[in-house]
PDB file of N, CA and C in Angstrom:
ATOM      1  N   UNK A   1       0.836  -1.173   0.000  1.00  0.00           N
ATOM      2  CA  UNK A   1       0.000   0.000   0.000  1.00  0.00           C
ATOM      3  C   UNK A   1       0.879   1.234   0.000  1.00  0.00           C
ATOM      4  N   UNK A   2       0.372   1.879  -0.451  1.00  0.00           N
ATOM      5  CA  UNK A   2       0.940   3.549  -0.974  1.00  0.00           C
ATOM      6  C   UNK A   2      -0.121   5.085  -0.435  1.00  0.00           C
ATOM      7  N   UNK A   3       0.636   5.554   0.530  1.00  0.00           N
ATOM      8  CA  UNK A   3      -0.221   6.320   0.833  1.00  0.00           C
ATOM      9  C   UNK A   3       0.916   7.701   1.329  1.00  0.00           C
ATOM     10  N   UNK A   4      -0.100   9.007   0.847  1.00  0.00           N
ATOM     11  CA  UNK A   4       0.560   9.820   1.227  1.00  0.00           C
ATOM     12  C   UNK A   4      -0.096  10.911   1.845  1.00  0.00           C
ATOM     13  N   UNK A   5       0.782  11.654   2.789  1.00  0.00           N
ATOM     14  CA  UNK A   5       0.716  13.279   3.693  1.00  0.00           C
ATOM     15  C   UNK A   5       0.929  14.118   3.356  1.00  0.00           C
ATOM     16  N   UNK A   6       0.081  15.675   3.237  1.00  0.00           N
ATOM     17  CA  UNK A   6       1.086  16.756   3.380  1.00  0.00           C
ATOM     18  C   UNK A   6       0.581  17.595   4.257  1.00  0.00           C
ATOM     19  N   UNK A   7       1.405  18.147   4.704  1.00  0.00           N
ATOM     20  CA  UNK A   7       1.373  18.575   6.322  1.00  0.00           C
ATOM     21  C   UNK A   7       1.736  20.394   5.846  1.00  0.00           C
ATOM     22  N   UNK A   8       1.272  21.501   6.124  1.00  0.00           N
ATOM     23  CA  UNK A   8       2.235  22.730   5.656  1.00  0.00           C
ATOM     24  C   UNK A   8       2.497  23.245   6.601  1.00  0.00           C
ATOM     25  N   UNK A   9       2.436  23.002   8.036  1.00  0.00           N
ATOM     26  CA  UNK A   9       2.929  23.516   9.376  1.00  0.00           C
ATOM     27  C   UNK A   9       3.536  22.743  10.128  1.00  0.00           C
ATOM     28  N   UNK A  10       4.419  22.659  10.847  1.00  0.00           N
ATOM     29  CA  UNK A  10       4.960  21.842  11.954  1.00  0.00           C
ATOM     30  C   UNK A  10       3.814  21.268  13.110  1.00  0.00           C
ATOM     31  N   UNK A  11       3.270  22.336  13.628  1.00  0.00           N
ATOM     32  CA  UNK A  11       1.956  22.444  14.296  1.00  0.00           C
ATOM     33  C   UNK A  11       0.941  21.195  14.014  1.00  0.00           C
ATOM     34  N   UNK A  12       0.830  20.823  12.925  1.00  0.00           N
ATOM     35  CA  UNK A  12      -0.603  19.945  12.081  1.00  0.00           C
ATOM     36  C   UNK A  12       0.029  18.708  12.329  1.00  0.00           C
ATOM     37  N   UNK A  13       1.376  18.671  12.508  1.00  0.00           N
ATOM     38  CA  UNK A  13       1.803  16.794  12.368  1.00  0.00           C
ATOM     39  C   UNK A  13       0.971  16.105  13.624  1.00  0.00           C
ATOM     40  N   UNK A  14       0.742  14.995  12.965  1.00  0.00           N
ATOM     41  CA  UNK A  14      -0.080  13.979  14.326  1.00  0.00           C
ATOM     42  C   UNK A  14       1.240  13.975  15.547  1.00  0.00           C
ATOM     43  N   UNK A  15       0.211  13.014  16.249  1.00  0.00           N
ATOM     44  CA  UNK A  15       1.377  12.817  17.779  1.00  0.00           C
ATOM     45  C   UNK A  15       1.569  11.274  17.300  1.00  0.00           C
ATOM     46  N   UNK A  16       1.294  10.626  16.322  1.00  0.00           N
ATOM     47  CA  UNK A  16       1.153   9.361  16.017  1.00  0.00           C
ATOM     48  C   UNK A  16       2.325   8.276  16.188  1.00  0.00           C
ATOM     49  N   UNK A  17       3.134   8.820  15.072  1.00  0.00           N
ATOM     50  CA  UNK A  17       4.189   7.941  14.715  1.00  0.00           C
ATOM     51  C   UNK A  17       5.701   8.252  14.858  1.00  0.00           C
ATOM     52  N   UNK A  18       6.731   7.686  15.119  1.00  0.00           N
ATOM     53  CA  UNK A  18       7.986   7.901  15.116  1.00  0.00           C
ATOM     54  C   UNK A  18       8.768   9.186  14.413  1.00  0.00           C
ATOM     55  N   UNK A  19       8.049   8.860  13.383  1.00  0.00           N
ATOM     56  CA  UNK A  19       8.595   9.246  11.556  1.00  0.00           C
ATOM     57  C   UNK A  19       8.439  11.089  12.128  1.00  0.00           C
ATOM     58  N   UNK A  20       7.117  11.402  12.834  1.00  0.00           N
ATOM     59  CA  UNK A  20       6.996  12.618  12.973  1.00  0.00           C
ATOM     60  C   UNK A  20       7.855  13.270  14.256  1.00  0.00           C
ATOM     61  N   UNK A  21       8.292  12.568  15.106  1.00  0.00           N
ATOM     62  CA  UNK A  21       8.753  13.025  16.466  1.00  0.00           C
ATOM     63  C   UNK A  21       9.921  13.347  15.327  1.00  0.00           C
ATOM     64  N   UNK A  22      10.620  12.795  14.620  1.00  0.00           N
ATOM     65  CA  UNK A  22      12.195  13.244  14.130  1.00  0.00           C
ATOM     66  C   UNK A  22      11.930  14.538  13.158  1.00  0.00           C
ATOM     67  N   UNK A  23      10.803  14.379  12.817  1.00  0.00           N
ATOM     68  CA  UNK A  23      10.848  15.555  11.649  1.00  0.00           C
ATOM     69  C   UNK A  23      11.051  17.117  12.733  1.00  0.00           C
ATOM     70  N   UNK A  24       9.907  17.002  14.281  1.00  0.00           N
ATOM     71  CA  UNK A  24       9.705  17.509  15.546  1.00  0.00           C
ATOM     72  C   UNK A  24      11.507  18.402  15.721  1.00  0.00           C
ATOM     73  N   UNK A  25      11.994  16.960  15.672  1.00  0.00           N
ATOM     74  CA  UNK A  25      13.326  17.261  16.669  1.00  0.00           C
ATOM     75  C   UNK A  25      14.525  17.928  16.267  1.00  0.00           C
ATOM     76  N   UNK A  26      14.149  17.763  14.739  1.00  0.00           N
ATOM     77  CA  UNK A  26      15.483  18.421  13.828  1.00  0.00           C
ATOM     78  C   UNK A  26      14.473  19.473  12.646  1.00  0.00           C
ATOM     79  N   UNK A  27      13.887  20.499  12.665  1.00  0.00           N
ATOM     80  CA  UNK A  27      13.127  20.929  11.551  1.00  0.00           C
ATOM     81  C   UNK A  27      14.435  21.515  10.396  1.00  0.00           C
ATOM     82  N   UNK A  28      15.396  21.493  10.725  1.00  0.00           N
ATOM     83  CA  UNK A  28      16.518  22.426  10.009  1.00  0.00           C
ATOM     84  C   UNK A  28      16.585  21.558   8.999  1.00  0.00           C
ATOM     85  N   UNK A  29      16.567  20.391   9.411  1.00  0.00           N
ATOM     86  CA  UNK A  29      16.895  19.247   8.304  1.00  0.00           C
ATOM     87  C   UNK A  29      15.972  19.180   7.474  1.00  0.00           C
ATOM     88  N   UNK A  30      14.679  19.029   8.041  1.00  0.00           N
ATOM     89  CA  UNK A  30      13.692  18.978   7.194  1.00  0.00           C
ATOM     90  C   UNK A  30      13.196  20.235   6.627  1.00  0.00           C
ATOM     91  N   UNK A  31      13.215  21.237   6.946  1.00  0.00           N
ATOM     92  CA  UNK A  31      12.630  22.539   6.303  1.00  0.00           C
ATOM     93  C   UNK A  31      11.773  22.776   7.548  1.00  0.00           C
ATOM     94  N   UNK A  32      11.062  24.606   7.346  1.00  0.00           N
ATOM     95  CA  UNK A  32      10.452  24.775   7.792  1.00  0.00           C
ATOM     96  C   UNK A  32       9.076  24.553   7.248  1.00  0.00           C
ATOM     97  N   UNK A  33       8.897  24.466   5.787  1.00  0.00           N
ATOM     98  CA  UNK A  33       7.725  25.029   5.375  1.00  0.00           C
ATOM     99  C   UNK A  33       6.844  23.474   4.803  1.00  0.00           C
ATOM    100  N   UNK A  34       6.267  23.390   3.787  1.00  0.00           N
ATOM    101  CA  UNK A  34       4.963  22.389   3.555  1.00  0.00           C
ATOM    102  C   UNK A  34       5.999  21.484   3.717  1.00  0.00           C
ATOM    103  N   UNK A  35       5.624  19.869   3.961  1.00  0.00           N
ATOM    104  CA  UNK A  35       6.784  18.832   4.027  1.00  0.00           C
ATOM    105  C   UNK A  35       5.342  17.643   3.367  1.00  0.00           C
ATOM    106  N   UNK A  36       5.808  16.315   3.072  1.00  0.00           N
ATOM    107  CA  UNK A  36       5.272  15.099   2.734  1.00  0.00           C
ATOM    108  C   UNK A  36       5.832  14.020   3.054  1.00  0.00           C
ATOM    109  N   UNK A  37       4.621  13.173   3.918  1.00  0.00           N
ATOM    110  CA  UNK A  37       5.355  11.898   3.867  1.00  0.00           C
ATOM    111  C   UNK A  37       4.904  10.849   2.984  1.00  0.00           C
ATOM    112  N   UNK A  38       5.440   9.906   2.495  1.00  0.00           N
ATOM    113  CA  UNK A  38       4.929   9.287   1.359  1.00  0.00           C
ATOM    114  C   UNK A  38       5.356   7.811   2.390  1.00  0.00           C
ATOM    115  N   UNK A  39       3.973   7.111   2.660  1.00  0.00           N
ATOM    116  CA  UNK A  39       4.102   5.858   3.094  1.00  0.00           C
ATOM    117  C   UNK A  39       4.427   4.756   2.363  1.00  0.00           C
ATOM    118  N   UNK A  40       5.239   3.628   2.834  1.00  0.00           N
ATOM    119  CA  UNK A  40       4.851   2.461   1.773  1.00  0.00           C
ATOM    120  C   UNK A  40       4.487   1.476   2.905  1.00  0.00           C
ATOM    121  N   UNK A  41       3.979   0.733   2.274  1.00  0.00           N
ATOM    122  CA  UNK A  41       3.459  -0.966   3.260  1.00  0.00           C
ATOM    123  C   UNK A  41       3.241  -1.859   2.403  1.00  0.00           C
ATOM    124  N   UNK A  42       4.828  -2.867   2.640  1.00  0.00           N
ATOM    125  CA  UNK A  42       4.661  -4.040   1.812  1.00  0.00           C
ATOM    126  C   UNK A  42       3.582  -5.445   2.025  1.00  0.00           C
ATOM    127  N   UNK A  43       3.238  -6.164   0.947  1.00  0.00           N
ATOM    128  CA  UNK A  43       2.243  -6.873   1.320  1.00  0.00           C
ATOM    129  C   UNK A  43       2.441  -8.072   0.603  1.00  0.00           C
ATOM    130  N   UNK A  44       2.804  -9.122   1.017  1.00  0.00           N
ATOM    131  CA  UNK A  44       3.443 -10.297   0.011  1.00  0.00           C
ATOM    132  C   UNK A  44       2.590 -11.092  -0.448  1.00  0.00           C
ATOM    133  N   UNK A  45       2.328 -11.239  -1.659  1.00  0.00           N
ATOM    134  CA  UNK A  45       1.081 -11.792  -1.923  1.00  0.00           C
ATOM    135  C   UNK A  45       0.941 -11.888  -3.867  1.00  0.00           C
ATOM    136  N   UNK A  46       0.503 -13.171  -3.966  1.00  0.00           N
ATOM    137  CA  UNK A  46       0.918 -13.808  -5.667  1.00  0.00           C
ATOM    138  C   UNK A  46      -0.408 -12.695  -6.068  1.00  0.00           C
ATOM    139  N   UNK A  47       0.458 -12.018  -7.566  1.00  0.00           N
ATOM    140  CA  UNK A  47      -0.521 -11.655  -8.449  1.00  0.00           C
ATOM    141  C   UNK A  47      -0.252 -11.667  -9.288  1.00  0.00           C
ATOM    142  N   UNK A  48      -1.491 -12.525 -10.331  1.00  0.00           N
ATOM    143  CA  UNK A  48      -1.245 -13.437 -11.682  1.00  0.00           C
ATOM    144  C   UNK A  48      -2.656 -12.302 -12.330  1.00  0.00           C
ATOM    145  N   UNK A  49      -1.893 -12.250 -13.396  1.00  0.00           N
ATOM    146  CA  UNK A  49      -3.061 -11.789 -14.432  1.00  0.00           C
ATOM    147  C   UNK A  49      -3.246 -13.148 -15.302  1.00  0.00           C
ATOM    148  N   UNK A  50      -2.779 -14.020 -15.265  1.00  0.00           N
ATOM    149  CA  UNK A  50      -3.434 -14.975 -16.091  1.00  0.00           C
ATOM    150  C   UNK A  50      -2.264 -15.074 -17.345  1.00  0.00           C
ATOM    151  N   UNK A  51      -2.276 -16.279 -18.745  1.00  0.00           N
ATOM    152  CA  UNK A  51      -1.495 -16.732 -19.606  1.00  0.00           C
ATOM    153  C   UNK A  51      -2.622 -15.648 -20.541  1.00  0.00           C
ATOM    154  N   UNK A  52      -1.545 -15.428 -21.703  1.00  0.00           N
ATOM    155  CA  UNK A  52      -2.218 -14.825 -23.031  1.00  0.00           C
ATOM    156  C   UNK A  52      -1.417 -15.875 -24.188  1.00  0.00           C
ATOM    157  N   UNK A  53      -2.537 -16.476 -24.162  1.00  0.00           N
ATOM    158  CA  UNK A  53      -2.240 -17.691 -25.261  1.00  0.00           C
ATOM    159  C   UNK A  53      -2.295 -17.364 -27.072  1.00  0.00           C
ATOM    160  N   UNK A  54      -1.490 -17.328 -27.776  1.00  0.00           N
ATOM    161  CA  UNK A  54      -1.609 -16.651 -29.071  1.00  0.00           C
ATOM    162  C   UNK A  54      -1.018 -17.458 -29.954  1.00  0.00           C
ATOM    163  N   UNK A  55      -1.746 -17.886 -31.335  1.00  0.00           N
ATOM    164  CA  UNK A  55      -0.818 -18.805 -32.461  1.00  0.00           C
ATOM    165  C   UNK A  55      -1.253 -18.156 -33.279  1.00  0.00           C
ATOM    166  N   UNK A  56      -0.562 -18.601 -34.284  1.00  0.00           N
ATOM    167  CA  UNK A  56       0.030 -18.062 -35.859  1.00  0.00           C
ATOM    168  C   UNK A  56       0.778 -18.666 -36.663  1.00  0.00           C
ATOM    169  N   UNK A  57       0.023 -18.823 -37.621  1.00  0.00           N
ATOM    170  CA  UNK A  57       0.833 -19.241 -39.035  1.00  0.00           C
ATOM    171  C   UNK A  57       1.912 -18.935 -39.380  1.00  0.00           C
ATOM    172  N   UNK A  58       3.185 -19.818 -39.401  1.00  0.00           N
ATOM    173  CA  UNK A  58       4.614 -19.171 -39.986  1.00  0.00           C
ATOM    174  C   UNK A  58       4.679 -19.896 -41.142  1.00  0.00           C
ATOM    175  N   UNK A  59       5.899 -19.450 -41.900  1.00  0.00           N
ATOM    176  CA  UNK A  59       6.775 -20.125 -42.594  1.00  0.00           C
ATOM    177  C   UNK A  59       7.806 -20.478 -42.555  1.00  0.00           C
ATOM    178  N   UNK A  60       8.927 -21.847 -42.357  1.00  0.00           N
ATOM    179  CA  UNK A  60      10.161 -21.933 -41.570  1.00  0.00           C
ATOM    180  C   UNK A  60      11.147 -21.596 -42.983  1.00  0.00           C
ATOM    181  N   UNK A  61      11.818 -21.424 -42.436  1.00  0.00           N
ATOM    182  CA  UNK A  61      12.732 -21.403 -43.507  1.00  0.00           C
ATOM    183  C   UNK A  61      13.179 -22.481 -44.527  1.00  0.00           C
ATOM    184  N   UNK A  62      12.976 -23.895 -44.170  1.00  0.00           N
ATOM    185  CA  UNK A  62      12.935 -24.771 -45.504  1.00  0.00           C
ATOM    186  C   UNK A  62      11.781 -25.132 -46.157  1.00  0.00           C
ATOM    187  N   UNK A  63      10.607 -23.835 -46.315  1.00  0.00           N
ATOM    188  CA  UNK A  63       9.032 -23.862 -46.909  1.00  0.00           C
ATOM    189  C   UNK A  63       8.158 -24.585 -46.290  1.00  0.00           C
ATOM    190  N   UNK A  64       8.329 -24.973 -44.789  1.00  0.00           N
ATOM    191  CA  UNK A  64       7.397 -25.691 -44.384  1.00  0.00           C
ATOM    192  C   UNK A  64       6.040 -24.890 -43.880  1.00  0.00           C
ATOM    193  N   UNK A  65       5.226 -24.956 -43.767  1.00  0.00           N
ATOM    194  CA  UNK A  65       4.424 -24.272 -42.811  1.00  0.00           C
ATOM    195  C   UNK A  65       4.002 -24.908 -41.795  1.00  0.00           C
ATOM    196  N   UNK A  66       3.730 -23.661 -40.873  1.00  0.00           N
ATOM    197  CA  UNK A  66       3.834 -24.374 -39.403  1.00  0.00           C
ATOM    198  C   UNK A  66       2.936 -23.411 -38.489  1.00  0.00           C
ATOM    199  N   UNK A  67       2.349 -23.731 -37.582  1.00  0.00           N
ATOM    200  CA  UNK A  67       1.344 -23.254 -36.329  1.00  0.00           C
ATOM    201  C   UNK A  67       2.404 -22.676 -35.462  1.00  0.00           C
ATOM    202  N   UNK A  68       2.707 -21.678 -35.106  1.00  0.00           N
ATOM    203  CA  UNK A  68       3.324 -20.892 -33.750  1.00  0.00           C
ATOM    204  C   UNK A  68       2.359 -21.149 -33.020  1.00  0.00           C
ATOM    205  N   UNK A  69       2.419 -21.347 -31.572  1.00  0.00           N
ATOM    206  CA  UNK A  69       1.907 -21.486 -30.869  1.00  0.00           C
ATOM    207  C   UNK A  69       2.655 -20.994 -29.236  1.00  0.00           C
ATOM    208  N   UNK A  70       2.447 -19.277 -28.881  1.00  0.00           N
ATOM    209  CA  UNK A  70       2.847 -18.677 -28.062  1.00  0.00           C
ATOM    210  C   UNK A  70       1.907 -18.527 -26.748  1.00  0.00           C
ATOM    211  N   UNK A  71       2.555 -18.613 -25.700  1.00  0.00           N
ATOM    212  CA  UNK A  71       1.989 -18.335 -24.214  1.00  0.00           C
ATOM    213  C   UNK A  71       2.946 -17.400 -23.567  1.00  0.00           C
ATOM    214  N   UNK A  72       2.321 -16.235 -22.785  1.00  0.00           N
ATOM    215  CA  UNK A  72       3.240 -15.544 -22.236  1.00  0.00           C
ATOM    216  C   UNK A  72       2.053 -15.247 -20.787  1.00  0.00           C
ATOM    217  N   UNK A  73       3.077 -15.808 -20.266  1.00  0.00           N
ATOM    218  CA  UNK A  73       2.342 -16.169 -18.453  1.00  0.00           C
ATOM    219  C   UNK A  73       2.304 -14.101 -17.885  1.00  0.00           C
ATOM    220  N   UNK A  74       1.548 -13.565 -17.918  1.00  0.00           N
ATOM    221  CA  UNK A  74       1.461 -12.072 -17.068  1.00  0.00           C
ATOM    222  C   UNK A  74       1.266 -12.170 -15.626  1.00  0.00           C
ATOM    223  N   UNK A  75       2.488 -11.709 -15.224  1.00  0.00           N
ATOM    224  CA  UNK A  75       2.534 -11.243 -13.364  1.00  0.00           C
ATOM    225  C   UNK A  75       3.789  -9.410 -13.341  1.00  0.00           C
ATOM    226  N   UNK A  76       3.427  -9.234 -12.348  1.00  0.00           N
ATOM    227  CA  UNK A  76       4.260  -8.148 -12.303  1.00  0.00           C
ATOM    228  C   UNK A  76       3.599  -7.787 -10.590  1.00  0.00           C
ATOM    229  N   UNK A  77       3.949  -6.204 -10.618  1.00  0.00           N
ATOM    230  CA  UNK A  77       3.819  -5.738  -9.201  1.00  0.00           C
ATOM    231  C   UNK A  77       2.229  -4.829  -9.017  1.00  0.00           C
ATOM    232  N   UNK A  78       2.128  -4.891  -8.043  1.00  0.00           N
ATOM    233  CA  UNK A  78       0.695  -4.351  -7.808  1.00  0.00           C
ATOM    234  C   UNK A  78       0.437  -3.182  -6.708  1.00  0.00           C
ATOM    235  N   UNK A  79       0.070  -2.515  -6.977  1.00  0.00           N
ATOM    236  CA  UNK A  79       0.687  -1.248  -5.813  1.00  0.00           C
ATOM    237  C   UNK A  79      -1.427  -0.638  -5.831  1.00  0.00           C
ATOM    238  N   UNK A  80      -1.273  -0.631  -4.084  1.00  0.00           N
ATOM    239  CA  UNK A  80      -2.423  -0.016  -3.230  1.00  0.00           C
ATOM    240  C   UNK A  80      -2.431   1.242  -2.885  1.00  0.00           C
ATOM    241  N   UNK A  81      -3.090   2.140  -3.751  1.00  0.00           N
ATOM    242  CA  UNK A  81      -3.089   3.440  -3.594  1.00  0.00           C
ATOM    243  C   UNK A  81      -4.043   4.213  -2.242  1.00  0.00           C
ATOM    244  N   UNK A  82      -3.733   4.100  -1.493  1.00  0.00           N
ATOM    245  CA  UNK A  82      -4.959   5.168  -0.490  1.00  0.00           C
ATOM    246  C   UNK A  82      -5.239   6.703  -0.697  1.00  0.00           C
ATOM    247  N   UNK A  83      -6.422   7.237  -0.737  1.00  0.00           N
ATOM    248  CA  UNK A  83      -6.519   8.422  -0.418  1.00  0.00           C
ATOM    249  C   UNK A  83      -5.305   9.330  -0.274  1.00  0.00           C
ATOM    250  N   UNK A  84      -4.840  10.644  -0.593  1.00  0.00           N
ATOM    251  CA  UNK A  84      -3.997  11.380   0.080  1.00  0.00           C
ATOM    252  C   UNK A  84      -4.600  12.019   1.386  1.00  0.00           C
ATOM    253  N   UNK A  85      -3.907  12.695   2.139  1.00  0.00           N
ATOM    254  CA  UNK A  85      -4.396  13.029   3.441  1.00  0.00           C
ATOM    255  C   UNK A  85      -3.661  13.911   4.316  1.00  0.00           C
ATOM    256  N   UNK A  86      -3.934  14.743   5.245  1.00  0.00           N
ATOM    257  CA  UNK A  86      -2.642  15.257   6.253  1.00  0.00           C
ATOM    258  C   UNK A  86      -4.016  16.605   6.680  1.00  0.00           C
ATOM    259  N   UNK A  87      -2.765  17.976   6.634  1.00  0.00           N
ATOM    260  CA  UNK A  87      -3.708  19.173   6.668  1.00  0.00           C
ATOM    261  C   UNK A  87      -2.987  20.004   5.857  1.00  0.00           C
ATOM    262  N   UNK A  88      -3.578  20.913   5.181  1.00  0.00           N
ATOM    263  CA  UNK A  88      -2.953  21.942   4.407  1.00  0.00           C
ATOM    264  C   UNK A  88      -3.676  23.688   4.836  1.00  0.00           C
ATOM    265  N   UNK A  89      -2.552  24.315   5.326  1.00  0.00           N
ATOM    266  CA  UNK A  89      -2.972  25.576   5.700  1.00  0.00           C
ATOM    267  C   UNK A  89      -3.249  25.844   7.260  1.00  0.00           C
ATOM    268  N   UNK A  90      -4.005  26.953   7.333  1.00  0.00           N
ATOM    269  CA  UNK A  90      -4.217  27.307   9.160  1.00  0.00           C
ATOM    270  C   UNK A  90      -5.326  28.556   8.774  1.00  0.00           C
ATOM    271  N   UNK A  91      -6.165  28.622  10.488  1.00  0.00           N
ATOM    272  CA  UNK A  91      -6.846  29.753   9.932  1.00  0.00           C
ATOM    273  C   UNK A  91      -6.219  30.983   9.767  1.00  0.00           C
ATOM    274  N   UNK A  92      -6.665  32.228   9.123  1.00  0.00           N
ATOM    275  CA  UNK A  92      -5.995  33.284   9.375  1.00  0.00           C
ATOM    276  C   UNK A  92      -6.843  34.428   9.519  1.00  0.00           C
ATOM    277  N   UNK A  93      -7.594  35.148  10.356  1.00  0.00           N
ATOM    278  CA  UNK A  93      -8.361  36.200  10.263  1.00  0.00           C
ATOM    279  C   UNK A  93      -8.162  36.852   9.743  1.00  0.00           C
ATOM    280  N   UNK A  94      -7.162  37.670   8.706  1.00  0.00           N
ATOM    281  CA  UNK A  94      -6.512  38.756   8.400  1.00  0.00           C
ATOM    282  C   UNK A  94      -7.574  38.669   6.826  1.00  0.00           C
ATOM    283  N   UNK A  95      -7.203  36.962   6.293  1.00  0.00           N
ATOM    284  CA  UNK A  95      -7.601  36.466   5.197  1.00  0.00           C
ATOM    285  C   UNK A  95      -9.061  36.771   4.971  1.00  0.00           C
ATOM    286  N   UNK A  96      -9.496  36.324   5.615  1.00  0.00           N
ATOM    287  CA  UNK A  96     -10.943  35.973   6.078  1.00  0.00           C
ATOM    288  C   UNK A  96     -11.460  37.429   6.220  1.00  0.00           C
ATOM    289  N   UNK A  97     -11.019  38.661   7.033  1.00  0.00           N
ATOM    290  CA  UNK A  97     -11.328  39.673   6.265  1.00  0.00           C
ATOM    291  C   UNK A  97     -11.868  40.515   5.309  1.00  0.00           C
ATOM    292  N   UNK A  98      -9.629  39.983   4.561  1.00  0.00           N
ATOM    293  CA  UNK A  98      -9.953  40.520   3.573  1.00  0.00           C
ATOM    294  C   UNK A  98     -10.890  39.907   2.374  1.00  0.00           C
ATOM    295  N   UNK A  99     -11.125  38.739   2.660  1.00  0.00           N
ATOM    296  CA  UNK A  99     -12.243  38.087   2.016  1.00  0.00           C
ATOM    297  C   UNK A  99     -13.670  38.718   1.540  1.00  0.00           C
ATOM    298  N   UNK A 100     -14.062  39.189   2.997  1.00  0.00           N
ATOM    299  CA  UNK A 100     -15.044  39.505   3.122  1.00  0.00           C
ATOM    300  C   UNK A 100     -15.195  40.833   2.782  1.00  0.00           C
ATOM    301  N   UNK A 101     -14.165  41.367   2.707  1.00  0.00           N
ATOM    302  CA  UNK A 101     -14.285  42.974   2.168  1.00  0.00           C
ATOM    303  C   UNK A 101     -14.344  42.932   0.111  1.00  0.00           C
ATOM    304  N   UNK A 102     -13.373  41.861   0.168  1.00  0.00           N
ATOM    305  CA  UNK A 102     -13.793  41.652  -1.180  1.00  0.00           C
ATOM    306  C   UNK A 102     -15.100  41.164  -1.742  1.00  0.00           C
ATOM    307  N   UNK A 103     -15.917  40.511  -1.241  1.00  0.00           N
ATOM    308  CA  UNK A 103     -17.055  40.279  -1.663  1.00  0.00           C
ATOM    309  C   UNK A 103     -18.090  41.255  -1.035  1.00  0.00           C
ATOM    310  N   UNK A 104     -18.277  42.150  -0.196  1.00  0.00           N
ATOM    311  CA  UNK A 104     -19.115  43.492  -0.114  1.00  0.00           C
ATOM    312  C   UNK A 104     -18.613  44.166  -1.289  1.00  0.00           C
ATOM    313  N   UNK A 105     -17.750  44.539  -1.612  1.00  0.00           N
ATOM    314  CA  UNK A 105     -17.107  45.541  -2.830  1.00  0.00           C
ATOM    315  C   UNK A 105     -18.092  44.885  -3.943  1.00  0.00           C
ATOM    316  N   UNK A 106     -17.665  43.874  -4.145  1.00  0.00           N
ATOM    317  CA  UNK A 106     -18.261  43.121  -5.369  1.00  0.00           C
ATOM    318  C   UNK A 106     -20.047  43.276  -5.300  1.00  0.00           C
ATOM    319  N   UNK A 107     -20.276  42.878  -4.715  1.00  0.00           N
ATOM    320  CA  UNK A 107     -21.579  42.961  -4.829  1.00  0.00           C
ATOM    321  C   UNK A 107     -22.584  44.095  -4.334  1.00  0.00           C
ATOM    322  N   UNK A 108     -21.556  45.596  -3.841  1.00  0.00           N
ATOM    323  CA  UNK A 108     -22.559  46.438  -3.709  1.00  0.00           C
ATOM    324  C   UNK A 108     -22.662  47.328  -5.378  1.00  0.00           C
ATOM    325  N   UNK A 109     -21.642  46.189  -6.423  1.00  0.00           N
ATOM    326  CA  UNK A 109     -22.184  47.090  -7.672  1.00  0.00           C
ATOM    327  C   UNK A 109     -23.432  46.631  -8.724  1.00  0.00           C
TER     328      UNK A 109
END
């Protein structure tokens, strides 16, 4: 599974996990400003898409003709996407304001 955070304050990190007490303890390293954590969680487990069975008519090279007859077994990796998630931003009255001054303007025309 694959899952990711973004956090844009120090303030917003959970009290949860390890991963955040270090980001806590050293911010120089990490920055001050938006940060992400990008989870992984391995999960061991067979995944088969199944054989793609395919034939075809050849010709060999001493004029014979002949049936090809190809199988190619499909597996590969499989990755669990979750939701993104965290917090982005903070309140700010200043904003919120000037918000609101912008939409009286606007609409007393």
């Amino acid at each position: 599974q694959v899952s990711l955070e973004y956090y844009s304050h120090m303030v917003q990190l959970p009290d949860t996990k390890e991963v955040y007490d270090q980001v806590r303890k050293d911010p120089d390293r990490f920055g001050h400003g938006p940060i992400a954590f990008l989870h992984t969680t391995p999960s061991f487990d067979w995944q088969s898409r199944g054989s793609s069975i395919s034939q075809r008519r050849v010709v060999l090279t001493n004029g014979v003709r002949a049936t090809l007859i190809e199988d190619y077994y499909r597996y590969g990796v499989r990755f669990l996407y979750k939701p993104a998630a965290g917090k982005i931003g903070r309140w700010d009255a200043t904003a919120m304001a000037n918000t609101a001054v912008r939409y009286t303007v606007l609409f007393s025309y």
